[in-house]
Structures are given as C-alpha cells and as structure tokens.
Protein backbone atom coordinates (compact mmCIF):
# COMPACT_ATOMS: atom_id res chain seq x y z
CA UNK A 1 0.00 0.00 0.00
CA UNK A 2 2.01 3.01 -1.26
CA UNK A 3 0.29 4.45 -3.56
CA UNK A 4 -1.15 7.39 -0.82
CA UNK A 5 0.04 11.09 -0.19
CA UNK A 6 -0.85 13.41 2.46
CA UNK A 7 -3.10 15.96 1.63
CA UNK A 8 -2.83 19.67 2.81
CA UNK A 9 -4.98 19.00 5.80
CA UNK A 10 -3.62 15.82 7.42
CA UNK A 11 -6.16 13.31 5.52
CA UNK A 12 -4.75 10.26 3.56
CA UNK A 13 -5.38 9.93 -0.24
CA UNK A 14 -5.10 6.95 -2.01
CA UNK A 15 -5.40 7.32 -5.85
CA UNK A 16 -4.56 5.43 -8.78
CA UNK A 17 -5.60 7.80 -11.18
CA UNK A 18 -2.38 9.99 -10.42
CA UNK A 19 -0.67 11.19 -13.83
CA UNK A 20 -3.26 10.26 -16.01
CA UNK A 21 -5.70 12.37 -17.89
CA UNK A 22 -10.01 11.87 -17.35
CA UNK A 23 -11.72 10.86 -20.31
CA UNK A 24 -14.53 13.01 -21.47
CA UNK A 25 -17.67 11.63 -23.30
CA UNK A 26 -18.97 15.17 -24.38
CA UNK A 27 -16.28 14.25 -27.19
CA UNK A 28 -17.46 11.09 -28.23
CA UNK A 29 -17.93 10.59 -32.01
CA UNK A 30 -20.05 7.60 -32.03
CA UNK A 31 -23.95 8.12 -33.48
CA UNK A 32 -25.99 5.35 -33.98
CA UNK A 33 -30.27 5.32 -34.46
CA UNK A 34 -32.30 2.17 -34.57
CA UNK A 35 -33.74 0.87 -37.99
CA UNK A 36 -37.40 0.62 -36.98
CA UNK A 37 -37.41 3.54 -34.30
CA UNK A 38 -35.16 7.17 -35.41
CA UNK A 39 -35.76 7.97 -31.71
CA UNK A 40 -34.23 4.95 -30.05
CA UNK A 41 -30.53 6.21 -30.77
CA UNK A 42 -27.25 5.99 -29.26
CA UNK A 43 -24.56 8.98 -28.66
CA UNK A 44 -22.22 10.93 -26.76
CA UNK A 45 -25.03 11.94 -23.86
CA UNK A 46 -25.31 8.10 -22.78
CA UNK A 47 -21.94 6.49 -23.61
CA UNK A 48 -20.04 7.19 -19.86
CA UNK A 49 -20.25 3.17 -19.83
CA UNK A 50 -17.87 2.58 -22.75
CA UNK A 51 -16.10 5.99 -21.80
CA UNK A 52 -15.75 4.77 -18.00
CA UNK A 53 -14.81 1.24 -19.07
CA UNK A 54 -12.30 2.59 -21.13
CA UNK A 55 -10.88 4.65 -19.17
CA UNK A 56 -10.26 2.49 -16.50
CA UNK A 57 -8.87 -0.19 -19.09
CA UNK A 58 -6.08 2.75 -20.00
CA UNK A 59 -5.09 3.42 -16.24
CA UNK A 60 -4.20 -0.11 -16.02
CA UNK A 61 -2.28 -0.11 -19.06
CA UNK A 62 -4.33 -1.80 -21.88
CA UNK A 63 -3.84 -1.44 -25.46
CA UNK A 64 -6.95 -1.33 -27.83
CA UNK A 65 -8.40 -2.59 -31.16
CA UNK A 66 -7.67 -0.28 -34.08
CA UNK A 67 -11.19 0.82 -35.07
CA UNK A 68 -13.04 3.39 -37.48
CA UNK A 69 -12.74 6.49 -34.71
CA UNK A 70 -9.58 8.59 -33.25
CA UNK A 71 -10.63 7.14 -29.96
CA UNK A 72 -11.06 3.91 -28.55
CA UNK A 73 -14.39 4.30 -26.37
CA UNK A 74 -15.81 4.84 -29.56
CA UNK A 75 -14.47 1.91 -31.12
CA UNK A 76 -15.77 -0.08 -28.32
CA UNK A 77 -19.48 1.39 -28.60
CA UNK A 78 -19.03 0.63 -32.41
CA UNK A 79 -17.64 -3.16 -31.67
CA UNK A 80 -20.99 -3.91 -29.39
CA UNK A 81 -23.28 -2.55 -31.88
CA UNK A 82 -22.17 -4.42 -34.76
CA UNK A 83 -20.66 -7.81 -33.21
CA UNK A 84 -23.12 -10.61 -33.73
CA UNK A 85 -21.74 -12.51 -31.17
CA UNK A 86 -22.77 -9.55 -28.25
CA UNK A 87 -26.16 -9.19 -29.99
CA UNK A 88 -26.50 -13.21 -29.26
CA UNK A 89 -24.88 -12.99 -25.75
CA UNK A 90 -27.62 -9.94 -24.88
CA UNK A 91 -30.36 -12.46 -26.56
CA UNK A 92 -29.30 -15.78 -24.75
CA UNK A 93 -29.26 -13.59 -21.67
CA UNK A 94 -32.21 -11.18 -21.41
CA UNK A 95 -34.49 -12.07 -24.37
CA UNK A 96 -37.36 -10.29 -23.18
CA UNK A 97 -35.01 -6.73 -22.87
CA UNK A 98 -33.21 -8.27 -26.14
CA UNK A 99 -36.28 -8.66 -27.70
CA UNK A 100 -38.21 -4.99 -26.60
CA UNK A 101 -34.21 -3.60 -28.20
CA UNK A 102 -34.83 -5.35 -31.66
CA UNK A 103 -38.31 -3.98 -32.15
CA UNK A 104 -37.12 -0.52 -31.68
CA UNK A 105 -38.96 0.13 -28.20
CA UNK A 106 -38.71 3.31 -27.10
CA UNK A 107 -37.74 2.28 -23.92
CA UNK A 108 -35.59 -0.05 -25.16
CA UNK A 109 -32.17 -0.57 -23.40
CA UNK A 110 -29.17 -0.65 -26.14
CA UNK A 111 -26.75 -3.54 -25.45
CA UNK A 112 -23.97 -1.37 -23.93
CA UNK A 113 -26.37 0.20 -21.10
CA UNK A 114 -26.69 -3.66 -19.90
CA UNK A 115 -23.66 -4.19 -17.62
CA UNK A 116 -23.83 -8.09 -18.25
CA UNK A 117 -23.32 -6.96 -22.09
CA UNK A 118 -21.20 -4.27 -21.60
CA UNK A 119 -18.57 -6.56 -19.86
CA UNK A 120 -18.60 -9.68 -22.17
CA UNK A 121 -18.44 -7.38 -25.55
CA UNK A 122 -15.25 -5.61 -23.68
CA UNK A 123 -14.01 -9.19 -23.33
CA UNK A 124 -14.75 -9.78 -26.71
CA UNK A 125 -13.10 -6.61 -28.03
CA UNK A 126 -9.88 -7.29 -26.35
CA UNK A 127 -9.96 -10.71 -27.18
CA UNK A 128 -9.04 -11.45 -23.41
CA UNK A 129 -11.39 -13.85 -21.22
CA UNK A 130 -11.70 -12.00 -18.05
CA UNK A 131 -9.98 -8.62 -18.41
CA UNK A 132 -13.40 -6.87 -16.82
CA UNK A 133 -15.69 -8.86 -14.66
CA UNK A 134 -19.09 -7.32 -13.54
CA UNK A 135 -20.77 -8.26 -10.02
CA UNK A 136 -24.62 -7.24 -9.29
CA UNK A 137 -23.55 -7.13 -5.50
CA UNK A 138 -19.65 -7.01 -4.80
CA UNK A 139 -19.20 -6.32 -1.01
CA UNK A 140 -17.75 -3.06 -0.67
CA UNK A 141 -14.85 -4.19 1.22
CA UNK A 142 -13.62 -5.97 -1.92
CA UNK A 143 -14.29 -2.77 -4.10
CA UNK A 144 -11.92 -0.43 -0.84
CA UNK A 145 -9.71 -3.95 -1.61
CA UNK A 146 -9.12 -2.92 -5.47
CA UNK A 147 -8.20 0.13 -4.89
CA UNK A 148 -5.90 -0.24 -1.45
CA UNK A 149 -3.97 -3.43 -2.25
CA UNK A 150 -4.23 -3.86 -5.81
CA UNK A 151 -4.31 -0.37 -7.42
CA UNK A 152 -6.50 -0.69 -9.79
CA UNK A 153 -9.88 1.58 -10.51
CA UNK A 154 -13.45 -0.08 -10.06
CA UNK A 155 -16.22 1.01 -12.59
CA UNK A 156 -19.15 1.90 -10.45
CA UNK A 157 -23.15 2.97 -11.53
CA UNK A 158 -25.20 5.43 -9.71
CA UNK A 159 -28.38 7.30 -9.58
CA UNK A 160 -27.38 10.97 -9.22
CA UNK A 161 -29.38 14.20 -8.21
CA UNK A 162 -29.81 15.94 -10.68
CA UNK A 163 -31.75 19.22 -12.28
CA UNK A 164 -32.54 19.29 -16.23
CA UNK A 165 -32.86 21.99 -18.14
CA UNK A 166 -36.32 22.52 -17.82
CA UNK A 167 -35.55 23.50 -14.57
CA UNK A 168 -37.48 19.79 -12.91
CA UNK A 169 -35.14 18.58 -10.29
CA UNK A 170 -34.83 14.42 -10.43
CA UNK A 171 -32.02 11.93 -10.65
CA UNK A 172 -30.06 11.12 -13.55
CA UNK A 173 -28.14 6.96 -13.86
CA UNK A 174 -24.53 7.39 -14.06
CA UNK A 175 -21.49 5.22 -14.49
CA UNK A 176 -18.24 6.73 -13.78
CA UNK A 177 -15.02 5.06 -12.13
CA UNK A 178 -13.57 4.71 -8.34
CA UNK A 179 -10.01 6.10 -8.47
CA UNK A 180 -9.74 7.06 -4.97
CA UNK A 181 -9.94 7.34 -1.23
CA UNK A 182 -9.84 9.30 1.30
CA UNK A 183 -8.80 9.00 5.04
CA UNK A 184 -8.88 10.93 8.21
CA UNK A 185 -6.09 12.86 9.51
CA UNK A 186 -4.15 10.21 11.87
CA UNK A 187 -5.67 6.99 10.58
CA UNK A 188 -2.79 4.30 11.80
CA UNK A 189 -4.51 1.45 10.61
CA UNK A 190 -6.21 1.26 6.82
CA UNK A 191 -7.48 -2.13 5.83
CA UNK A 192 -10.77 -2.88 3.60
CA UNK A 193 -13.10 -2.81 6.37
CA UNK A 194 -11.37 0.73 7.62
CA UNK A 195 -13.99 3.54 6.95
CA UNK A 196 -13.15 6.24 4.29
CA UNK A 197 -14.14 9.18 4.73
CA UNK A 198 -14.51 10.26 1.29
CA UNK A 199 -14.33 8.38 -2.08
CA UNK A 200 -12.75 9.80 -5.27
CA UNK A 201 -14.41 9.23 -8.55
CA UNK A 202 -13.13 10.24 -12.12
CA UNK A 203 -16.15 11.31 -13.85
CA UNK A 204 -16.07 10.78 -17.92
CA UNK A 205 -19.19 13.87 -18.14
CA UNK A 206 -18.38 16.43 -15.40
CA UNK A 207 -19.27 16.74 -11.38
CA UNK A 208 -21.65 15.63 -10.27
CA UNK A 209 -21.65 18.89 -7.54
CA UNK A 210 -21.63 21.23 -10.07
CA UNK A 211 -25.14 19.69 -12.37
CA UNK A 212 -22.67 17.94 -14.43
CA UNK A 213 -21.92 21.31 -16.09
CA UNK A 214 -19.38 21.00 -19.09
CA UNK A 215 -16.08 20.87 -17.77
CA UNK A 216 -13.85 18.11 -16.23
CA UNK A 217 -14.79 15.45 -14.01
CA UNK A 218 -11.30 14.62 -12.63
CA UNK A 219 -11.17 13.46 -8.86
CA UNK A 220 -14.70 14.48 -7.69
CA UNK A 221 -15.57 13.63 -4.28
CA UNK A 222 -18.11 11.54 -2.27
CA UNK A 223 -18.77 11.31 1.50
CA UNK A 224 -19.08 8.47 2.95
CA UNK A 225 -22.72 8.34 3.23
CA UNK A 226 -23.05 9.56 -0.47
CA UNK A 227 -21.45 7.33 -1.71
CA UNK A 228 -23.77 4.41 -0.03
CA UNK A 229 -26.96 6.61 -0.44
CA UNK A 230 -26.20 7.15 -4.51
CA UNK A 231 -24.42 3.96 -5.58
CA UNK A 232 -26.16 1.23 -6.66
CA UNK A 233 -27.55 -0.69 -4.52
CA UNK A 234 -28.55 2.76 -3.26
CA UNK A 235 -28.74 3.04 0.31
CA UNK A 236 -27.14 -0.73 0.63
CA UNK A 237 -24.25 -0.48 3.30
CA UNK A 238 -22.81 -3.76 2.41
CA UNK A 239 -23.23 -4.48 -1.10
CA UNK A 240 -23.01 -2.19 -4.40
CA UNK A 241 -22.44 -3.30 -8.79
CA UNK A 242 -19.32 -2.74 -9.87
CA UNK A 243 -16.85 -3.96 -13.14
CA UNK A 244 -13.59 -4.73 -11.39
CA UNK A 245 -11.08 -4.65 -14.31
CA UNK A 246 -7.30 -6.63 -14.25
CA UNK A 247 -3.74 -5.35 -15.43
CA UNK A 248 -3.48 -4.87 -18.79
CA UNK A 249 -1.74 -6.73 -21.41
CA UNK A 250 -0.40 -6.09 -24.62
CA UNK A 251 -3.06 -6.97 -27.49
CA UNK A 252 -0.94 -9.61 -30.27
C-alpha cells in the first residue's frame, strides 16, 4: 500500500488515477439510431459506460483494437453494436429486454447500457477472457480492496441528483469510475473494512456537484454516506455493482 500522499490537511489519499488524464464523453464521435425507431438512438449523452470502461482499461495499461474512430471508447461502442456474437450474448441472456431492443422500443435498453453486455463485448473486443468482470452485488470491502492493495480503478453505476434543463429537479443513472480514497487525519490502521471518509471518482461527463456542467470530471468527491446513499444498490451499506477490471496486457 504506497500508492497514498498526504493531503494539505492531514487526511490520507489513495489514488490510482495519479498522472493520467479523465476521459470526457462530451467528445465522443459515435452516433448510432435504430432501424425501426429514429428515436431509439445511441450517442455521446449516454456512452459514460464505454467511456468509464475505457478509461479504466487505459489506467491499467491496456492497449486497444484499431477501429473506425480517433478514440477507442468509440471503437468499443461501435464493436458492441455491430458484433453478432454480443447481440447473441444480450439475446441468450435477457431475451425479453433483447427482444423490446430489436423492435425498436422506445424504452428499449441498447446492449452497452446492460452491464452483463457491456462486460462480455469488452471481453470480446480485447480478445481477453476476463480482463473486466461485472458483479450485481460485490461487497464493498472488496471494491476499498481494489483500490488499497491492488491499485486498480473499479467502474461503479449510480443514480445521481440531478436538475434538467427545464428547470425539474430528479435523478439522472450514471457510471463513472472509483479512483480514490480518502482517510482521516491520523488513521494508523487502513485495511478494507477501515472507513473512508470520502471516495474519489473520475467522472467521464463532469461533477456531479456542479449539475454535471461542461467541464472536467477529474477526482470528484463523495462522502461516505453519499457514496452508499447514490451507488447502486442505493442506500445498501454492504453491497453495491461494480466492473472490477485486471492489469493490462499487450493486445498480439
């Protein structure tokens, strides 16, 4: 465990983010509209899944597919949408959220907002068997574990406060990745089961404080008790979904 500072005020920072830059989605190329329904479509506003994934895959020093776009969370969305075997492994799956995505539902969920997907088509795109691995409930201690022993980020999902432009206050689902914690000044004895006091997230839209306004979402901060109330399972103290991804290896 040495991969901590000392902040200004005492506290203890762990981060594994340090020297790297946040991805942004509100640069994302990728535009894709269903067949049967113009208004089921995919772009940069919902792609922080393949934006997060990606950027976690790059802290931990992957190398990616060549691909039709400048930028490989792109390529990724691209890959999911036209691999046949990801549009079987969503069927085989969840047929009846498969099958409301092939008509064109409105409220249909595209392939990379499933995690399940989302985690066997990155498998699929690196050609690896288990680079990313998604849990519905990982105990939080093993999540504080990734980040504390093994330095590596955890992809994370969330339902956020948020207000929309039409001036309605609600909550908005996010994914955005762990990079971080945060102790209090003192703390002799850190483990998994040690209570941080804040967590760090980089965001691939913005923060979360500030509305999610343009601008970056490097190292923005959670409380303790945010971070149980907002991440899913929301309000669950024990358990929470996450994509815990491995150390990278060079694609052949």
């Amino acid at each position: 465990m040495k991969n901590y500072s000392i902040l200004d005020d005492g506290r203890i920072l762990f981060n594994v983010s340090a020297g790297f830059e946040n991805y942004s989605q509100r640069n994302n190329e990728f535009k894709w509209s269903h067949p049967k329904n113009p208004k089921l479509k995919m772009d940069a506003l919902s792609m922080c899944n393949v934006t997060s994934i990606v950027m976690a895959l790059d802290y931990l020093g992957w190398k990616f597919p060549e691909g039709d776009y400048k930028q490989p969370e792109d390529n990724l969305c691209d890959f999911i949408f036209r691999s046949s075997e990801v549009q079987r492994f969503y069927k085989e799956k969840m047929p009846v959220l498969y099958d409301a995505f092939e008509r064109g539902d409105d409220d249909a969920y595209c392939p990379n907002l499933i995690h399940l997907v989302l985690a066997y088509a990155t498998n699929q795109w690196l050609g690896a068997n288990s680079a990313i691995t998604f849990e519905e409930r990982a105990p939080i201690s093993k999540i504080i574990k990734e980040v504390l022993f093994y330095k590596r980020p955890v992809i994370m999902s969330g339902t956020f406060p948020h207000k929309f432009l039409n001036g309605t206050k609600g909550a908005i689902g996010h994914i955005n990745v762990l990079v971080g914690l945060i102790y209090p000044k003192g703390t002799t004895t850190i483990s998994p089961i040690t209570k941080p006091e804040e967590f760090v997230f980089d965001d691939p839209y913005g923060n979360w404080k500030e509305n999610f306004k343009a601008g970056t979402g490097n190292d923005t901060t959670f409380t303790y008790d945010e971070f149980i109330k907002y991440y899913k399972g929301c309000n669950d103290s024990r358990y929470k979904m996450a994509h815990f991804v491995k150390n990278g290896v060079a694609l052949i």
